[in-house]
PDB file of N, CA and C in Angstrom:
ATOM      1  N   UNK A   1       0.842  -1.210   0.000  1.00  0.00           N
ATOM      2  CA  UNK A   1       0.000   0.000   0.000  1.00  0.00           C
ATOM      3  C   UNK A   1       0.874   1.256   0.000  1.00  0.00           C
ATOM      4  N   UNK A   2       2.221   1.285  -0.637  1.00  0.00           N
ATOM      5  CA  UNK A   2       2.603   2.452  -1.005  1.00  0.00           C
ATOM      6  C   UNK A   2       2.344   3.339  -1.973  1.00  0.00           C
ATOM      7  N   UNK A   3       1.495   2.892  -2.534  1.00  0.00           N
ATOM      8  CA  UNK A   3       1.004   3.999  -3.193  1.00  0.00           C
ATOM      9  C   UNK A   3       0.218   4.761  -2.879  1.00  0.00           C
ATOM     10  N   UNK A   4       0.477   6.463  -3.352  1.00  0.00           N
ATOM     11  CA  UNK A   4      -0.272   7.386  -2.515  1.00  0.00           C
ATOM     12  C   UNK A   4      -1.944   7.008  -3.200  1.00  0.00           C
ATOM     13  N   UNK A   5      -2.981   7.715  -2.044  1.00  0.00           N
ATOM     14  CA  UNK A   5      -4.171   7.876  -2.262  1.00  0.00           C
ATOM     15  C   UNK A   5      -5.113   8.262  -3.228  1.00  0.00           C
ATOM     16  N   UNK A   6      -4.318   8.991  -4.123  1.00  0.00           N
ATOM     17  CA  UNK A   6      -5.021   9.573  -4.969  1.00  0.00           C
ATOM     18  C   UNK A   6      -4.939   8.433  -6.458  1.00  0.00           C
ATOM     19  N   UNK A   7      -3.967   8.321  -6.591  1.00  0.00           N
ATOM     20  CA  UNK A   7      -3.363   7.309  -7.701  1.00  0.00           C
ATOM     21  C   UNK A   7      -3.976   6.039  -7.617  1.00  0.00           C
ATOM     22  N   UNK A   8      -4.599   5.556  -6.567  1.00  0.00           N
ATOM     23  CA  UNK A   8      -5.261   3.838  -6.361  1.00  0.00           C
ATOM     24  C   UNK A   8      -6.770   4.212  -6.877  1.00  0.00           C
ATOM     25  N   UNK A   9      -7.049   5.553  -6.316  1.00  0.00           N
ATOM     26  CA  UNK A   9      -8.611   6.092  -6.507  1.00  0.00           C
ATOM     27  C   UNK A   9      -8.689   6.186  -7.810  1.00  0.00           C
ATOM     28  N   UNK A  10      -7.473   6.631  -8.522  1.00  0.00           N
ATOM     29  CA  UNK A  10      -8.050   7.190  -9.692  1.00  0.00           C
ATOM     30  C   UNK A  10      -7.848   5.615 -10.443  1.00  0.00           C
ATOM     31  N   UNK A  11      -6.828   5.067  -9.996  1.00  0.00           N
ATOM     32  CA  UNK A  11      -7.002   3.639 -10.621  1.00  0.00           C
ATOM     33  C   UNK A  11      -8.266   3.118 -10.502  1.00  0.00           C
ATOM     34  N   UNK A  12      -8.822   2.940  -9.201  1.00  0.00           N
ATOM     35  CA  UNK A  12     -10.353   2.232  -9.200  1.00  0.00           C
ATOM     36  C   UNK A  12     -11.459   3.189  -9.927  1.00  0.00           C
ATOM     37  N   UNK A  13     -10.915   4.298 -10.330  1.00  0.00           N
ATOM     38  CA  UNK A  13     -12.244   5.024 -11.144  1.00  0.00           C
ATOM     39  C   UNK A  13     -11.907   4.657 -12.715  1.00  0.00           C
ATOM     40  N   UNK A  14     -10.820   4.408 -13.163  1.00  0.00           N
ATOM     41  CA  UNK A  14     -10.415   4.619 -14.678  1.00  0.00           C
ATOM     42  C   UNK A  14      -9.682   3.089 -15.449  1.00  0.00           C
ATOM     43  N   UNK A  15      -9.370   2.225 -14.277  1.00  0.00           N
ATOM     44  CA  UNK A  15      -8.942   1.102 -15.044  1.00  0.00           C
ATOM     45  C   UNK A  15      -9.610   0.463 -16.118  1.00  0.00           C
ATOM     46  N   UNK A  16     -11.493   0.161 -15.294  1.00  0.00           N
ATOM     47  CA  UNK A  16     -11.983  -0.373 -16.353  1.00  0.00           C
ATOM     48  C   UNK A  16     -12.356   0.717 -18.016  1.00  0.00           C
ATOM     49  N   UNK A  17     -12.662   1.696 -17.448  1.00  0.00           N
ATOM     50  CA  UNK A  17     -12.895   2.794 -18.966  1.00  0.00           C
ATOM     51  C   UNK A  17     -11.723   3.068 -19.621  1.00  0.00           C
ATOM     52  N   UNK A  18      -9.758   2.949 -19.196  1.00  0.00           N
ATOM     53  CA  UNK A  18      -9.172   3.471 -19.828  1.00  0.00           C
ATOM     54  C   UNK A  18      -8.801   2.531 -20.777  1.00  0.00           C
ATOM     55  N   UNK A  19      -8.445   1.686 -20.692  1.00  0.00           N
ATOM     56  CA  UNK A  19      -8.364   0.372 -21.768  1.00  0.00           C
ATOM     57  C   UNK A  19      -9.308  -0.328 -22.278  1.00  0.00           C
ATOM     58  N   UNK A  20     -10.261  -0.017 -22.844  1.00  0.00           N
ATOM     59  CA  UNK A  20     -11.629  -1.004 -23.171  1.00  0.00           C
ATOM     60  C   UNK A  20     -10.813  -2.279 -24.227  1.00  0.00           C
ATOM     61  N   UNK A  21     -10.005  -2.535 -24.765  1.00  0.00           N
ATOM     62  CA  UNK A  21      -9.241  -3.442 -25.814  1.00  0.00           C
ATOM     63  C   UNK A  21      -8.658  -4.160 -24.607  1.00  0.00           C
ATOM     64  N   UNK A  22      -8.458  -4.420 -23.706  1.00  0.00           N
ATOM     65  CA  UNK A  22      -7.732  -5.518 -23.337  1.00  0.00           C
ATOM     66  C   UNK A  22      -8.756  -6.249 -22.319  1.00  0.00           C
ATOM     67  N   UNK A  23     -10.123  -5.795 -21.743  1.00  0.00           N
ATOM     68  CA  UNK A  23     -11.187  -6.247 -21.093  1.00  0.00           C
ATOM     69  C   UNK A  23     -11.602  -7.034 -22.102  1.00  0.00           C
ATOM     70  N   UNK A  24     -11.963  -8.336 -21.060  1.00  0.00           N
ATOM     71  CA  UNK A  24     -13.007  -9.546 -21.791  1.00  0.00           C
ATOM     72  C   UNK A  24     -14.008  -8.931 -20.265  1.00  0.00           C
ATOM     73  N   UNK A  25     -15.438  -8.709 -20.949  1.00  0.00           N
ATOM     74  CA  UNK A  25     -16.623  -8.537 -20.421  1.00  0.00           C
ATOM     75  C   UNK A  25     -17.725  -8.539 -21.091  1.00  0.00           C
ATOM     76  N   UNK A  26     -18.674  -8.817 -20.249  1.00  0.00           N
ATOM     77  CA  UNK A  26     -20.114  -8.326 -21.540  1.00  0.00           C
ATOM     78  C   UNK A  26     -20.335  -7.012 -21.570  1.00  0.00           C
ATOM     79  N   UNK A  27     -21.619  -6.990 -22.120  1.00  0.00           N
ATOM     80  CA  UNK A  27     -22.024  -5.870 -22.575  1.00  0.00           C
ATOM     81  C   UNK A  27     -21.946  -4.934 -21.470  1.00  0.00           C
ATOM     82  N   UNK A  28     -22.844  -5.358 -20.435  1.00  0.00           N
ATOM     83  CA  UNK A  28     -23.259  -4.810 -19.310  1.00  0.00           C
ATOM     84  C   UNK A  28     -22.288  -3.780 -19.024  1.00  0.00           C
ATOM     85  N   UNK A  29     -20.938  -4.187 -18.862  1.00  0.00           N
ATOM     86  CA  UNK A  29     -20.319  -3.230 -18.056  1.00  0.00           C
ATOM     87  C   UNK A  29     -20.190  -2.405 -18.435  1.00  0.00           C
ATOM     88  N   UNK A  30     -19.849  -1.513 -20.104  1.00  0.00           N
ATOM     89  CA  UNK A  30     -20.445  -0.763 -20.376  1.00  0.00           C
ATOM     90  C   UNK A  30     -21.148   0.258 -20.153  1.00  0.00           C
ATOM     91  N   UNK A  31     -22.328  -0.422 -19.547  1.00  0.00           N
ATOM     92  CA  UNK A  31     -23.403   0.251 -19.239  1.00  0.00           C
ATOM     93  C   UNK A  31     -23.624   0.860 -17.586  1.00  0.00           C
ATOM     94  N   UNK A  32     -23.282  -0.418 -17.448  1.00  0.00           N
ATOM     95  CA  UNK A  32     -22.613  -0.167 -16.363  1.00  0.00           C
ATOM     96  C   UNK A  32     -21.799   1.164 -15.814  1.00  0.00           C
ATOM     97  N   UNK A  33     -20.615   1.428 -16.578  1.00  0.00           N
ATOM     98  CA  UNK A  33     -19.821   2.575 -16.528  1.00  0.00           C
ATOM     99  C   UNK A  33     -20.682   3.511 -17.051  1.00  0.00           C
ATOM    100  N   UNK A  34     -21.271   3.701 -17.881  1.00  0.00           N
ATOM    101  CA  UNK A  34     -22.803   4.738 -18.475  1.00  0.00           C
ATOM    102  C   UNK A  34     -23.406   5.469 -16.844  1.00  0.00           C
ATOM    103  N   UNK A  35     -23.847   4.522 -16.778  1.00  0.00           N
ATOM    104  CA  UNK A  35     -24.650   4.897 -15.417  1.00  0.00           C
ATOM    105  C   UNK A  35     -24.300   5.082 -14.422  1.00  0.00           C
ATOM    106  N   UNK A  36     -23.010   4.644 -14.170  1.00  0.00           N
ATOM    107  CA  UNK A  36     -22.012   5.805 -13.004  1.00  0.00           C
ATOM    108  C   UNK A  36     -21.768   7.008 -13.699  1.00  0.00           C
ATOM    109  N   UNK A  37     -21.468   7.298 -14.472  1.00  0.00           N
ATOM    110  CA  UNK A  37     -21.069   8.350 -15.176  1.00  0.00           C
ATOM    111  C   UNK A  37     -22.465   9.799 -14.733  1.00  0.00           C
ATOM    112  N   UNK A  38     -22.956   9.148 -15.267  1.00  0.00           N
ATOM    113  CA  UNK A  38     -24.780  10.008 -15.477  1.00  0.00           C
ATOM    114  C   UNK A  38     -24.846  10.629 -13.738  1.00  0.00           C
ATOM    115  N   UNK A  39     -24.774   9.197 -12.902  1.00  0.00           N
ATOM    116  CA  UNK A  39     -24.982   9.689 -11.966  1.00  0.00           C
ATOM    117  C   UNK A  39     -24.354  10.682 -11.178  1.00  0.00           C
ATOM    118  N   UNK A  40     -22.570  10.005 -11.428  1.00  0.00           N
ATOM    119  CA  UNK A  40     -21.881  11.299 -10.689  1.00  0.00           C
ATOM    120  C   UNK A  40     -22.246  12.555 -11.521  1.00  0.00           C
ATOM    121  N   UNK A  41     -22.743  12.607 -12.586  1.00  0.00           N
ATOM    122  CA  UNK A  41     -23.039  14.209 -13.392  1.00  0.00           C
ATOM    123  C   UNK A  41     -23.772  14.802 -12.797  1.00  0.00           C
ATOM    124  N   UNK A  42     -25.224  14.390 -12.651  1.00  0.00           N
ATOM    125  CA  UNK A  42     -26.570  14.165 -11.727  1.00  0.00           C
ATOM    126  C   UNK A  42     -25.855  14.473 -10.599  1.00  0.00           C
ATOM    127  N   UNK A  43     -25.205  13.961  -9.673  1.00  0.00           N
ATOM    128  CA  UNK A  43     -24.772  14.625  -8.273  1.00  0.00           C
ATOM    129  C   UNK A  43     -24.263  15.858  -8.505  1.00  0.00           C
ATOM    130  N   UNK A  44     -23.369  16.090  -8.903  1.00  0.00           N
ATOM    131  CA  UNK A  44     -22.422  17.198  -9.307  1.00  0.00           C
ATOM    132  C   UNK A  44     -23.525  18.339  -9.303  1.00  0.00           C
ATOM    133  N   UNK A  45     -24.389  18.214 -10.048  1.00  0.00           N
ATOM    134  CA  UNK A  45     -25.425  19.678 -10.812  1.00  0.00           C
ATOM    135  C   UNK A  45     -26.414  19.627  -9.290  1.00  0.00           C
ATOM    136  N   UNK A  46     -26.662  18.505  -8.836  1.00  0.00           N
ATOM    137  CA  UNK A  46     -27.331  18.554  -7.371  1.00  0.00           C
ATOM    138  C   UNK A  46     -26.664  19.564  -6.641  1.00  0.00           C
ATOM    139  N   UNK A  47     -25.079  19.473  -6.160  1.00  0.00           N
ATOM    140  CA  UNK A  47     -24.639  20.058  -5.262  1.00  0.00           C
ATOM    141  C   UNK A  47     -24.766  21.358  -5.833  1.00  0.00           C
ATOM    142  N   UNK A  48     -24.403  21.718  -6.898  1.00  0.00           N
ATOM    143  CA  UNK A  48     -23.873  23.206  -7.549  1.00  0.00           C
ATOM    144  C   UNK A  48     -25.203  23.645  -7.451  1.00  0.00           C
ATOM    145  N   UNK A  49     -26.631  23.079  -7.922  1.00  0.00           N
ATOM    146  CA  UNK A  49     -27.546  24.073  -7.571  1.00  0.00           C
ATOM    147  C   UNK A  49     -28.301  24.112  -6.236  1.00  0.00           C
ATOM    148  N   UNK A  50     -28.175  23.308  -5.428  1.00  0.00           N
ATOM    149  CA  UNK A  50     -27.809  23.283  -3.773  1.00  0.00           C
ATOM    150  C   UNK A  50     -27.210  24.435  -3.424  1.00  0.00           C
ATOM    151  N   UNK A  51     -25.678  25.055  -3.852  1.00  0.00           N
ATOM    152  CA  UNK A  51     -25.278  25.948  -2.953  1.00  0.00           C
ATOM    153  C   UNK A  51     -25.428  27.283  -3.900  1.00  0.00           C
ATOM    154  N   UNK A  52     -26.081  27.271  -4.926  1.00  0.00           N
ATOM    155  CA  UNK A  52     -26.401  28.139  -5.725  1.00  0.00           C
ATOM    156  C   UNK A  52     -28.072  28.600  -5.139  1.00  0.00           C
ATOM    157  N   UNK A  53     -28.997  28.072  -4.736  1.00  0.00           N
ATOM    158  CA  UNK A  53     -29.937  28.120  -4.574  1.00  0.00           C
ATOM    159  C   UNK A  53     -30.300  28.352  -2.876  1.00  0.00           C
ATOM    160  N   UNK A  54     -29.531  27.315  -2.501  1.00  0.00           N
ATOM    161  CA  UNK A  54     -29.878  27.172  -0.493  1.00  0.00           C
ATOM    162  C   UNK A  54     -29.119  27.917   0.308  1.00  0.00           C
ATOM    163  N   UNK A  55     -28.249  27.987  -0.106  1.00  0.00           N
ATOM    164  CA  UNK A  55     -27.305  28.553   0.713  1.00  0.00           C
ATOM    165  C   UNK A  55     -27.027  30.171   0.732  1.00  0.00           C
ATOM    166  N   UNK A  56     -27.567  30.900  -0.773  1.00  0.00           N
ATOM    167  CA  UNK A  56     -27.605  32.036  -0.482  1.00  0.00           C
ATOM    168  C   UNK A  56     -28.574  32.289  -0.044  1.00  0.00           C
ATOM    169  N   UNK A  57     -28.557  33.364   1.103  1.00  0.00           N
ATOM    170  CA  UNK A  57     -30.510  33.785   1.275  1.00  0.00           C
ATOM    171  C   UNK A  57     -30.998  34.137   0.752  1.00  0.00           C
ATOM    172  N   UNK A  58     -32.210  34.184   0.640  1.00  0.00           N
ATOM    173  CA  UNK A  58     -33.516  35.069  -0.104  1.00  0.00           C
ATOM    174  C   UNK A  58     -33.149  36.418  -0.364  1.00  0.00           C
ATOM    175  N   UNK A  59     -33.015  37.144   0.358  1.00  0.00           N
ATOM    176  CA  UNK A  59     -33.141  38.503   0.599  1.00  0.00           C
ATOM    177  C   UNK A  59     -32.096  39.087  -0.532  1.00  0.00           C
ATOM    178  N   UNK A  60     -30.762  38.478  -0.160  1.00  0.00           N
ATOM    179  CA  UNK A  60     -29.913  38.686  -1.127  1.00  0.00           C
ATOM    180  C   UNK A  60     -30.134  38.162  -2.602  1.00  0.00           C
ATOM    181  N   UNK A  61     -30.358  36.958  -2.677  1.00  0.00           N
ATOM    182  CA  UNK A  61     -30.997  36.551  -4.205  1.00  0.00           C
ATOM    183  C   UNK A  61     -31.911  37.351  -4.860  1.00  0.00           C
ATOM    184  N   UNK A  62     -33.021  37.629  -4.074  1.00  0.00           N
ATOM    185  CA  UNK A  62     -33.953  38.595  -4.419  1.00  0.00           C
ATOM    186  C   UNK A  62     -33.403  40.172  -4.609  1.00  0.00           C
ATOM    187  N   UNK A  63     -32.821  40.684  -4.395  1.00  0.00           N
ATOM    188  CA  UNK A  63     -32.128  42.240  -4.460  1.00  0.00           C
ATOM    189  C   UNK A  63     -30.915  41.913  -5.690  1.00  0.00           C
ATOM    190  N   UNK A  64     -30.388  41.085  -5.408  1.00  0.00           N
ATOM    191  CA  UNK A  64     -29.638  40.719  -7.125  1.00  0.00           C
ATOM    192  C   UNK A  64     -30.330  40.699  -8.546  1.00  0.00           C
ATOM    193  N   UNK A  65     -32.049  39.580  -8.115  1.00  0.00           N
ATOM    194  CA  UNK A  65     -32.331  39.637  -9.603  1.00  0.00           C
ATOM    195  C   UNK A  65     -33.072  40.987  -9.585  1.00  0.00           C
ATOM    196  N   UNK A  66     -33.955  41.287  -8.578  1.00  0.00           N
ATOM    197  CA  UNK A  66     -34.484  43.142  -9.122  1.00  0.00           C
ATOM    198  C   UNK A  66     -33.419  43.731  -9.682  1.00  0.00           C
ATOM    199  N   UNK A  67     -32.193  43.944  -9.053  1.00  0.00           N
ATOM    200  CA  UNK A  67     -31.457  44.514  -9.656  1.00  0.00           C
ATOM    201  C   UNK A  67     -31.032  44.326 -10.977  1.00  0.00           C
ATOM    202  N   UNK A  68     -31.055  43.031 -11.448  1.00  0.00           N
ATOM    203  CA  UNK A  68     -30.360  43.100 -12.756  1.00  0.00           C
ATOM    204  C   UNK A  68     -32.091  42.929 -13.688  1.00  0.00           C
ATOM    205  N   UNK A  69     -32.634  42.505 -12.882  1.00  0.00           N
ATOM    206  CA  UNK A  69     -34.351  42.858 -13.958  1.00  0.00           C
ATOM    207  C   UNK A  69     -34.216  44.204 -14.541  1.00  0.00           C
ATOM    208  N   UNK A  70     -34.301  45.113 -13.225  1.00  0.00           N
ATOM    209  CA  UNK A  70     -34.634  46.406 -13.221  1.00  0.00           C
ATOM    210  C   UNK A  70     -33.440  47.475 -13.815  1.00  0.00           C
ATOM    211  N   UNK A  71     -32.685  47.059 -14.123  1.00  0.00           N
ATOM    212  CA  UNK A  71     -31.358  48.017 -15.136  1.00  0.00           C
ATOM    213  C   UNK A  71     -29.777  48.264 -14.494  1.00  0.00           C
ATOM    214  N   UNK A  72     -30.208  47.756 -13.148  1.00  0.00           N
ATOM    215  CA  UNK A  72     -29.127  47.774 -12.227  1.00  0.00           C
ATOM    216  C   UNK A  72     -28.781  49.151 -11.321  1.00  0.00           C
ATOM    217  N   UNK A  73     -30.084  49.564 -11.280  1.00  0.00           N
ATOM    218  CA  UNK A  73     -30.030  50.746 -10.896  1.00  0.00           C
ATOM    219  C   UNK A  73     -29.986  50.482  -8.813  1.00  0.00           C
TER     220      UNK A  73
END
């Protein structure tokens, strides 16, 4: 286990997608990798409009878009 942390992770995220020519598998996995994919995308746009949306307050969100509705005055 000398290898650092980041390098095993990225191995367990990319082994099977970076070589598709030397995998014997079915179809599935594939699809498999499809649908992790989608999902971490799907999370990703969760969080970003999570702290885009929740986390600023109202008050301030609201006085930003009048403002840029209204000419920015």
């Amino acid at each position: 286990m000398d290898v650092p942390l980041p390098s095993r992770l990225s191995y367990l995220l990319y082994s099977r997608t970076s070589n598709p020519g030397q995998r014997f598998e079915p179809r599935g996995a594939d699809t498999r990798d499809n649908w992790s994919r989608y999902l971490s995308l799907w999370f990703v746009l969760q969080v970003r409009f999570y702290f885009q949306y929740h986390l600023i307050p109202s008050e301030c969100r609201n006085k930003y878009t009048k403002q840029s509705i209204s000419g920015g005055n």
